[in-house]
Protein backbone atom coordinates (compact mmCIF):
# COMPACT_ATOMS: atom_id res chain seq x y z
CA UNK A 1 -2.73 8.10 -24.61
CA UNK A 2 0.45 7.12 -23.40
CA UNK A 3 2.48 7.73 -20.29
CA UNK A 4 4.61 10.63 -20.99
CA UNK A 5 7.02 9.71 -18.53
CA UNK A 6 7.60 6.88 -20.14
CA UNK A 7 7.91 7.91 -23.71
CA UNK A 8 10.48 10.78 -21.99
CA UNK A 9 12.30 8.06 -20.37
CA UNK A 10 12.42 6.15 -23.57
CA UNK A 11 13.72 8.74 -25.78
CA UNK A 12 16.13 9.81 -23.00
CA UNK A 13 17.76 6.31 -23.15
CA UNK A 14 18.06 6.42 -27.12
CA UNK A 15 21.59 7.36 -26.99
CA UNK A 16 22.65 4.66 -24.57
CA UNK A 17 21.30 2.32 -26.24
CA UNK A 18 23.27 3.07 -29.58
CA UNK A 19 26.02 3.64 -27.70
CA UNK A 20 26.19 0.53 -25.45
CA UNK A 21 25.48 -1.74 -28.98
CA UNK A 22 27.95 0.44 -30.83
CA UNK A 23 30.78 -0.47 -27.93
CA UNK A 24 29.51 -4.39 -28.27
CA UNK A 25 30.03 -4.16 -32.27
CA UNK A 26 33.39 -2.84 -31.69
CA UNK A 27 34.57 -5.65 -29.18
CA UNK A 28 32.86 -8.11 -31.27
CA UNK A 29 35.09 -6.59 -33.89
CA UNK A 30 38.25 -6.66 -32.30
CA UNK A 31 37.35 -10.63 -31.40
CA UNK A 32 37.03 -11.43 -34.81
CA UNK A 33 40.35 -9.86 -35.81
CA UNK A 34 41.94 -11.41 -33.39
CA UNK A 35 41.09 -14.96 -32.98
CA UNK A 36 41.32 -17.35 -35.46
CA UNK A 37 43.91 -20.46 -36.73
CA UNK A 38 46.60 -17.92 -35.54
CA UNK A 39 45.39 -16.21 -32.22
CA UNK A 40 46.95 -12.15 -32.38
CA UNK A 41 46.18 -10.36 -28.60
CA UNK A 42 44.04 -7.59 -29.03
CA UNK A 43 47.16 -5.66 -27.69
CA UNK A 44 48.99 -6.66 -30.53
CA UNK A 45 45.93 -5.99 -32.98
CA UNK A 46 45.57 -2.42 -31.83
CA UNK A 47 49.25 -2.03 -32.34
CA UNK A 48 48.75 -2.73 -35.80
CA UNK A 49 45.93 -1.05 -36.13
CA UNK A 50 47.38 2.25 -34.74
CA UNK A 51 50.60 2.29 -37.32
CA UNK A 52 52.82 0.40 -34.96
CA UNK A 53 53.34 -2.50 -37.31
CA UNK A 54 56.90 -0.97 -38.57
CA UNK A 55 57.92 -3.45 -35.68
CA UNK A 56 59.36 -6.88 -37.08
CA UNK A 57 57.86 -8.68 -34.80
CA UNK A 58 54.81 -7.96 -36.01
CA UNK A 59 55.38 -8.26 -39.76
CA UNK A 60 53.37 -11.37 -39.52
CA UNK A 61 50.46 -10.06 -37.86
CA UNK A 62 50.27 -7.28 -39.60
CA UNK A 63 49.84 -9.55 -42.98
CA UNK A 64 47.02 -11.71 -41.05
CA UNK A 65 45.35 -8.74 -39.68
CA UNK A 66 44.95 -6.42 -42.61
CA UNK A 67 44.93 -8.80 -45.57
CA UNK A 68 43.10 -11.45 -44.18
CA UNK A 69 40.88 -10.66 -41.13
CA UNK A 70 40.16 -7.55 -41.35
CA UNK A 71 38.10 -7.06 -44.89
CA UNK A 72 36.35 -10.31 -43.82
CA UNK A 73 35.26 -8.54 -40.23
CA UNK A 74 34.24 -5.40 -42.00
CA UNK A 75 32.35 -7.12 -44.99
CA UNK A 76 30.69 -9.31 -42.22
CA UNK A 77 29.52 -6.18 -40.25
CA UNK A 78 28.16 -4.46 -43.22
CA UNK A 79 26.02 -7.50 -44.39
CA UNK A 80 24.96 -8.39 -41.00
CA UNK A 81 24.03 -4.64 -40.87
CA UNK A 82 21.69 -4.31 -44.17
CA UNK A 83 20.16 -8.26 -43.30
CA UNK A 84 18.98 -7.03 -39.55
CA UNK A 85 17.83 -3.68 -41.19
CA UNK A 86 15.76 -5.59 -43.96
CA UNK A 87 14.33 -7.44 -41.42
CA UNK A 88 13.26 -4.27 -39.53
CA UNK A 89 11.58 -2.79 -42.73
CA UNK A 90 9.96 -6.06 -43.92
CA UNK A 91 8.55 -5.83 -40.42
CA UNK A 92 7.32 -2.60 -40.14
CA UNK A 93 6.07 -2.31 -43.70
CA UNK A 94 3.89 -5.59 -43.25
CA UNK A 95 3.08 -4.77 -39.33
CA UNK A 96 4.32 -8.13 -38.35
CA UNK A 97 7.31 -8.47 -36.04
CA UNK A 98 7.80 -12.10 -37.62
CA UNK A 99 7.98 -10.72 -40.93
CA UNK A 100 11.73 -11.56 -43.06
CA UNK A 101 13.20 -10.12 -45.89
CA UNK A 102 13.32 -13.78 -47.51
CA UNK A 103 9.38 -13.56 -47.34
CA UNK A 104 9.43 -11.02 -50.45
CA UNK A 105 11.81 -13.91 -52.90
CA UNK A 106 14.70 -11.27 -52.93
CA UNK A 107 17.10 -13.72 -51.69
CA UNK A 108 15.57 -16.44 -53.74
CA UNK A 109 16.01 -14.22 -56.51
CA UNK A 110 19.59 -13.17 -56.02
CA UNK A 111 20.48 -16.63 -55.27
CA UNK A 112 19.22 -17.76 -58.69
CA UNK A 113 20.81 -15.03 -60.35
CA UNK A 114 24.46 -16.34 -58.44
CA UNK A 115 23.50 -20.19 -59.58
CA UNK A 116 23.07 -19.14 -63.35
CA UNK A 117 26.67 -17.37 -63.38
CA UNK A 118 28.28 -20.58 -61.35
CA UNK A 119 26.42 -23.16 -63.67
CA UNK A 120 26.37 -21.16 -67.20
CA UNK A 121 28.54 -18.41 -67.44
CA UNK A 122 31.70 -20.75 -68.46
CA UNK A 123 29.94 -21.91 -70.73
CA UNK A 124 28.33 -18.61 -72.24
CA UNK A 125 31.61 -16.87 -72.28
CA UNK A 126 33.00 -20.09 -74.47
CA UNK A 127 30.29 -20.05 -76.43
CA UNK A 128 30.67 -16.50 -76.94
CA UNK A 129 34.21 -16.76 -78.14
CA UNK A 130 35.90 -15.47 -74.66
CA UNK A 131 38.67 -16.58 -73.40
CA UNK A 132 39.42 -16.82 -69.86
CA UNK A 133 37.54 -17.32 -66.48
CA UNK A 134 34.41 -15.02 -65.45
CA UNK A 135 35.54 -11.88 -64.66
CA UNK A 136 35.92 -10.99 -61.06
CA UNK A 137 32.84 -8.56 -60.59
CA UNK A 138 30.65 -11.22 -62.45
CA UNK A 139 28.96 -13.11 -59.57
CA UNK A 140 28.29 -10.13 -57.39
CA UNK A 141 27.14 -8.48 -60.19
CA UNK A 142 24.30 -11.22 -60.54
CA UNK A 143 23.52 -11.81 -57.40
CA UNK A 144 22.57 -8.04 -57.03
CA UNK A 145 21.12 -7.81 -60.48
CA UNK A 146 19.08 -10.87 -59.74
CA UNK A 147 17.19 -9.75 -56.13
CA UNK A 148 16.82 -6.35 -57.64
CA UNK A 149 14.56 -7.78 -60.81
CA UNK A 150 12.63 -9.95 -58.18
CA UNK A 151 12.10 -7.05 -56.42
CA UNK A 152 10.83 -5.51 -59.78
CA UNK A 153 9.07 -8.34 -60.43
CA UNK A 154 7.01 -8.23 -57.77
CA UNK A 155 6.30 -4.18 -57.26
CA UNK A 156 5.02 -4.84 -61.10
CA UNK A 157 2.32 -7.41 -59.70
CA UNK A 158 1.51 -6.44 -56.86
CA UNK A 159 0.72 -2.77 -58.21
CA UNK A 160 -2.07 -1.48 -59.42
CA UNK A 161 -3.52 2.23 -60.12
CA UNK A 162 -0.29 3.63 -58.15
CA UNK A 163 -1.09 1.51 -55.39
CA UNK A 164 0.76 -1.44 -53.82
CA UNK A 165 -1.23 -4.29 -52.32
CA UNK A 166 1.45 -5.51 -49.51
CA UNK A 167 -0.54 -8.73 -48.83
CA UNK A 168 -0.46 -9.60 -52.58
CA UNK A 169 3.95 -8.55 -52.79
CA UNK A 170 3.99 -11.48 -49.81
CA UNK A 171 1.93 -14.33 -51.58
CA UNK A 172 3.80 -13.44 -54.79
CA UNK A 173 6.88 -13.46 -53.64
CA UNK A 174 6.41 -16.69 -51.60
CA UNK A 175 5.50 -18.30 -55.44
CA UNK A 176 8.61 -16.83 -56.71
CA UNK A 177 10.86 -17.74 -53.96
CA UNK A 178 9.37 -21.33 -54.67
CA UNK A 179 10.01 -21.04 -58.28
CA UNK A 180 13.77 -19.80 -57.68
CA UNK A 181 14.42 -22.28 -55.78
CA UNK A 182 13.16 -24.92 -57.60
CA UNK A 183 15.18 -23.84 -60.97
CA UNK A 184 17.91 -23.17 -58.71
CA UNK A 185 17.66 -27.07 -57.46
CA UNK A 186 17.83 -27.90 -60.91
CA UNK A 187 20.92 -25.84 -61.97
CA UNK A 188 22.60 -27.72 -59.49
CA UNK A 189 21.41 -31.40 -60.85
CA UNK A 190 23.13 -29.84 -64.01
CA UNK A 191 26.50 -28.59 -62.36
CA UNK A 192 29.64 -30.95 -61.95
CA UNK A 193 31.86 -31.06 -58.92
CA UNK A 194 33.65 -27.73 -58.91
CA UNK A 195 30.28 -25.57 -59.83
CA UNK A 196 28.33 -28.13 -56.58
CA UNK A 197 31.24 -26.37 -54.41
CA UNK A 198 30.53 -23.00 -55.44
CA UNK A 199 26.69 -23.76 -54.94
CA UNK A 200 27.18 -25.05 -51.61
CA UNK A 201 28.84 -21.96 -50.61
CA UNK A 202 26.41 -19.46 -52.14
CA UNK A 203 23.81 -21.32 -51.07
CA UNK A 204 24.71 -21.35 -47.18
CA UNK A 205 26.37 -18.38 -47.01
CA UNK A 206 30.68 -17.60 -45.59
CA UNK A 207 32.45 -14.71 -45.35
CA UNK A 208 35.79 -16.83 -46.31
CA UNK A 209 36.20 -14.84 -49.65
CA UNK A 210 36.31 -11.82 -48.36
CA UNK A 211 38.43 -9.43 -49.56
CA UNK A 212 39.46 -5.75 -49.60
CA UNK A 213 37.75 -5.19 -53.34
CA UNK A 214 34.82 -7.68 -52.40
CA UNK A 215 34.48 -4.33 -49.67
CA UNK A 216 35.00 -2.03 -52.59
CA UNK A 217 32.35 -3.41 -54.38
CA UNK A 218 30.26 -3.65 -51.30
CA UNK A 219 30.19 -0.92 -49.90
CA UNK A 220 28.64 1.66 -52.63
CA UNK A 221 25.58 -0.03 -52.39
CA UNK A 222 26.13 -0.92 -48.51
CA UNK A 223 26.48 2.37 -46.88
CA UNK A 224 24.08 4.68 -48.80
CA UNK A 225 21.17 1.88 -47.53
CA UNK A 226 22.35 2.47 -44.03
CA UNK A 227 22.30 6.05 -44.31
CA UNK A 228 18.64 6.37 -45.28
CA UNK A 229 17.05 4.21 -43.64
CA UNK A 230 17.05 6.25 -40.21
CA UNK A 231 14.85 8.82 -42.25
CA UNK A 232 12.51 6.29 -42.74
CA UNK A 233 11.28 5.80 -38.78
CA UNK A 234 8.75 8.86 -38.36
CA UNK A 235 6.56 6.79 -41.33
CA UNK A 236 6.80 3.99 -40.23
CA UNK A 237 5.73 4.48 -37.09
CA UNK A 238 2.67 6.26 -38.73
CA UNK A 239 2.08 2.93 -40.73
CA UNK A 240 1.80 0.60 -37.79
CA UNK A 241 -1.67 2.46 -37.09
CA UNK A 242 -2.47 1.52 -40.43
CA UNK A 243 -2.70 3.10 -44.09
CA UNK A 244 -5.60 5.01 -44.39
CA UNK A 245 -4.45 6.47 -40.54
CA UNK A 246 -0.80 7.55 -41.79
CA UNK A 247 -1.87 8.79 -44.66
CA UNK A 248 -4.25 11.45 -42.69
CA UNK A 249 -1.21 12.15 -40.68
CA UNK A 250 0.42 13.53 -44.03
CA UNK A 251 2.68 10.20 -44.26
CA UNK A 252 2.98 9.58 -48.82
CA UNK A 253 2.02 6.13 -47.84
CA UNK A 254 3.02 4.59 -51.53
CA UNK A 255 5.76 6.51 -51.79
CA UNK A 256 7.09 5.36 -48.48
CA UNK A 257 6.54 1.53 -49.79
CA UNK A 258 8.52 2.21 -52.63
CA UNK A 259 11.36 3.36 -50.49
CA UNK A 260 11.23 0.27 -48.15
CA UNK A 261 10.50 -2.14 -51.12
CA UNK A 262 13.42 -0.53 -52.98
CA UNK A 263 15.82 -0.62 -50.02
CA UNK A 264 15.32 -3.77 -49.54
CA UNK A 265 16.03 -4.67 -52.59
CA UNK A 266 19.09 -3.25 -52.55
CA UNK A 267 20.06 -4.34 -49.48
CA UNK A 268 19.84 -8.25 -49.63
CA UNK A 269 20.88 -7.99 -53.22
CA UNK A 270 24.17 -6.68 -52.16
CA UNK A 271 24.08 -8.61 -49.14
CA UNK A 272 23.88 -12.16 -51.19
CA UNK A 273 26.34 -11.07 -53.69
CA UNK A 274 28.70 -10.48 -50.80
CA UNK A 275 28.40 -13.34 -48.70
CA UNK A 276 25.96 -15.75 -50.57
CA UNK A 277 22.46 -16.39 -48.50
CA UNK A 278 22.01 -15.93 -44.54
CA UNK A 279 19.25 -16.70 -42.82
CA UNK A 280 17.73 -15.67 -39.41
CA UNK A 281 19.57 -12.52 -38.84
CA UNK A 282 16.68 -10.38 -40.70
CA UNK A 283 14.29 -12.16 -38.37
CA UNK A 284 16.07 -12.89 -35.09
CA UNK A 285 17.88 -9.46 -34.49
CA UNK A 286 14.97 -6.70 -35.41
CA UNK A 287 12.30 -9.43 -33.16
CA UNK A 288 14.58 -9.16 -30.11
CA UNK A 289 15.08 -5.39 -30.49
CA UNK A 290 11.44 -4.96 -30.73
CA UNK A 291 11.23 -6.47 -26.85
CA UNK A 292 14.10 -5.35 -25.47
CA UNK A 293 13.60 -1.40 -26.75
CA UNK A 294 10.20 -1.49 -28.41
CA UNK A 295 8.89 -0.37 -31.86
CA UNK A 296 10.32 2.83 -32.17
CA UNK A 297 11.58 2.49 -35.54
CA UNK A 298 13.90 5.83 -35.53
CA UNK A 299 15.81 3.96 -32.47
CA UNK A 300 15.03 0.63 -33.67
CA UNK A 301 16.24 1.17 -37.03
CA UNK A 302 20.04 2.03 -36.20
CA UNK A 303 19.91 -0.05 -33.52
CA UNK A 304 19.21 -3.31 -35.95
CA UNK A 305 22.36 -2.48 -37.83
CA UNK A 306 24.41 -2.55 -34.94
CA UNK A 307 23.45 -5.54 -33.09
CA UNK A 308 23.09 -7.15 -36.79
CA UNK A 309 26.77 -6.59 -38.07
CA UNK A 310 28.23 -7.89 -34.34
CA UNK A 311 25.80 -10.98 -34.43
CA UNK A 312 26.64 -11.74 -38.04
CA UNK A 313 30.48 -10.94 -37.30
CA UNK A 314 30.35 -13.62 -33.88
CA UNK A 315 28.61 -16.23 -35.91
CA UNK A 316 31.26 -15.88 -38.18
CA UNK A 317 34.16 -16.20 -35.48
CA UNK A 318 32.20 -19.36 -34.60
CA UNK A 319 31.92 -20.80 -37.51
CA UNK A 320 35.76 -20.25 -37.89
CA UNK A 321 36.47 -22.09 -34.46
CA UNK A 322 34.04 -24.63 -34.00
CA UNK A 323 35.56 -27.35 -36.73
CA UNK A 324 39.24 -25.71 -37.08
CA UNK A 325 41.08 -25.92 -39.27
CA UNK A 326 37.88 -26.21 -41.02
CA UNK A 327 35.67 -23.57 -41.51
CA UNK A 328 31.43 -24.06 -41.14
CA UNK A 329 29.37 -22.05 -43.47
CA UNK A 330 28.33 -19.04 -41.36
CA UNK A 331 24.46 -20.06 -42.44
CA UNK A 332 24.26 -23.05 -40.41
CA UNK A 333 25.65 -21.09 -37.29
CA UNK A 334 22.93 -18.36 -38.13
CA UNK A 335 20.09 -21.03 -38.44
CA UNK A 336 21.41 -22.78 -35.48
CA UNK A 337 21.77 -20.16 -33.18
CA UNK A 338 18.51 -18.30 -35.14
CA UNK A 339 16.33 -20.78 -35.21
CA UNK A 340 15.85 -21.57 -31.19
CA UNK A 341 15.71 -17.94 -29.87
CA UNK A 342 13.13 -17.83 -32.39
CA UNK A 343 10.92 -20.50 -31.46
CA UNK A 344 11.56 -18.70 -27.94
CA UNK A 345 10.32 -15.93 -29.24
CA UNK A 346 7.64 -16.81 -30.89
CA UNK A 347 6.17 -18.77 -27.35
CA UNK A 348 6.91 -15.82 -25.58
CA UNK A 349 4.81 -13.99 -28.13
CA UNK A 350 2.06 -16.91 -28.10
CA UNK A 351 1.90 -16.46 -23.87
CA UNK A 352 1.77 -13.13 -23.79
CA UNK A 353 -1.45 -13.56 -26.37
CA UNK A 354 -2.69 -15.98 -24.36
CA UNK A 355 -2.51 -13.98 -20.77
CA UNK A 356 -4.22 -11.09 -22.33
């Protein structure tokens, strides 16, 4: 048995952890509103904030701050949010720490789904008889649409008798991530310039398009994810002993699959279709939380989301400084800045195997 000491000290020091990485998502917050081509002093971006913005002088950042910045900072929290809690469920649901949402083809998936509206929809609408560009709702729409029927796809084969073989779900979905991507490689051999640009973007993921009815359409599917998760911990805790263990501790073992497989789902569906595909923020954030506060999953749960949406949010103020007046896809700053900690990670993990 464990040291209750410790587990008292641990659960006494739940609330200062949410509340120190709810303070750092807040200032990360106010960063990103306020730097950017045009640089606005927080002072000046609370004023607006707090109603003061009837002041001419700041007419004009009043227009940058709440037309421009602020739905991108908000959509960037929320889908940093659902990609760091993905990561936490893919982890817990496969016991692996290393475990990533991407594992499962959702975001192979969705990102098909968003390549087939770029490449074809034009010319399904002509051919259809309708006039006009794709309607606004269209590639969100099929970017969720598409990770939730991979999800589908896979709960079908990996299922059998009620029950849901997790190793199979991975190796299948690692074939159908392959196979997205490879007819997603070969819509883009078909697409001309302007559809390339849209591919590039999908494909590597910016928060540049952000705006207050991308958040609209977010957030329905957004929030509700966040909200249940949490209730999610006590069973997955039970799981990390194993299945045939949580089940004798009265955990519905296949029901609680479901849940995570669904969420999921749901999340990085709605993730993609809001900001096209991120790496490494599924992986990186949920590992390092594990270390720093352990696996806990009713702290580490909520604690994913918030250190997720402030990561995601300062990769995107980098990617917004680093080559202004140009802006970097936010995926290469994720795989840049992912990619090393985890290889750190990972060694760390590898000596502390190797020690024992």
């Amino acid at each position: 048995m464990g040291d209750p000491r410790g587990l008292l000290n641990r659960r006494a020091a739940q609330p200062w952890v949410l509340a120190a990485l709810t303070l750092l998502m807040l200032a990360v917050a106010l960063l990103s509103v306020s730097l950017g081509a045009i640089r606005i002093p927080p002072e000046r971006v609370l004023a607006v904030l707090t109603g003061s913005a009837g002041d001419p002088a700041l007419a004009r950042d009043a227009l940058v701050v709440l037309n421009i910045r602020l739905p991108r900072t908000l959509l960037g929290l929320m889908v940093g949010a659902e990609l760091a809690v993905s990561g936490a469920l893919m982890q817990g649901l496969f016991r692996n720490p290393l475990a990533d949402p991407a594992l499962v083809g959702v975001s192979s998936g969705a990102g098909f789904a968003a390549a087939c509206i770029i490449v074809l929809g034009d010319r399904l609408l002509a051919y259809a008889g309708v006039p006009g560009p794709l309607p606004y709702l269209a590639l969100p729409a099929g970017a969720f649409l598409g990770g939730l029927s991979a999800t589908l796809i896979l709960y079908g084969l990996a299922t059998r008798s009620g029950r849901t073989a997790v190793a199979t779900m991975l190796l299948a979905g690692i074939a159908l991530g392959a196979l997205s991507g490879a007819l997603t490689g070969l819509l883009t051999y078909a697409s001309d310039d302007r559809q390339l640009r849209d591919l590039t973007f999908w494909s590597l993921g910016s928060l540049g398009g952000a705006t207050w009815g991308k958040v609209a359409a977010s957030a329905p599917l957004i929030l509700p994810v966040l909200v249940a998760v949490p209730f999610l911990g006590r069973g997955l805790n039970a799981l990390v002993l194993g299945e045939a263990e949580a089940f004798h501790l009265g955990i519905p073992v296949e029901r609680l699959k479901r849940a995570c497989i669904f969420l999921v789902a749901v999340a990085v569906g709605a993730s993609v279709a809001g900001a096209g595909v991120i790496g490494f923020v599924g992986l990186v954030v949920p590992h390092a939380l594990r270390l720093a506060i352990g696996p806990e999953h009713r702290l580490l749960l909520p604690a994913s989301a918030l250190l997720g949406g402030a990561f995601l949010v300062l990769a995107d103020v980098v990617a917004r400084l680093v080559a202004a007046p140009a802006e970097l896809p936010i995926g290469i700053v994720t795989a840049l800045v992912g990619a090393p900690v985890f290889l750190w990670l990972l060694l760390g993990r590898a000596r502390v195997v190797a020690d024992a």
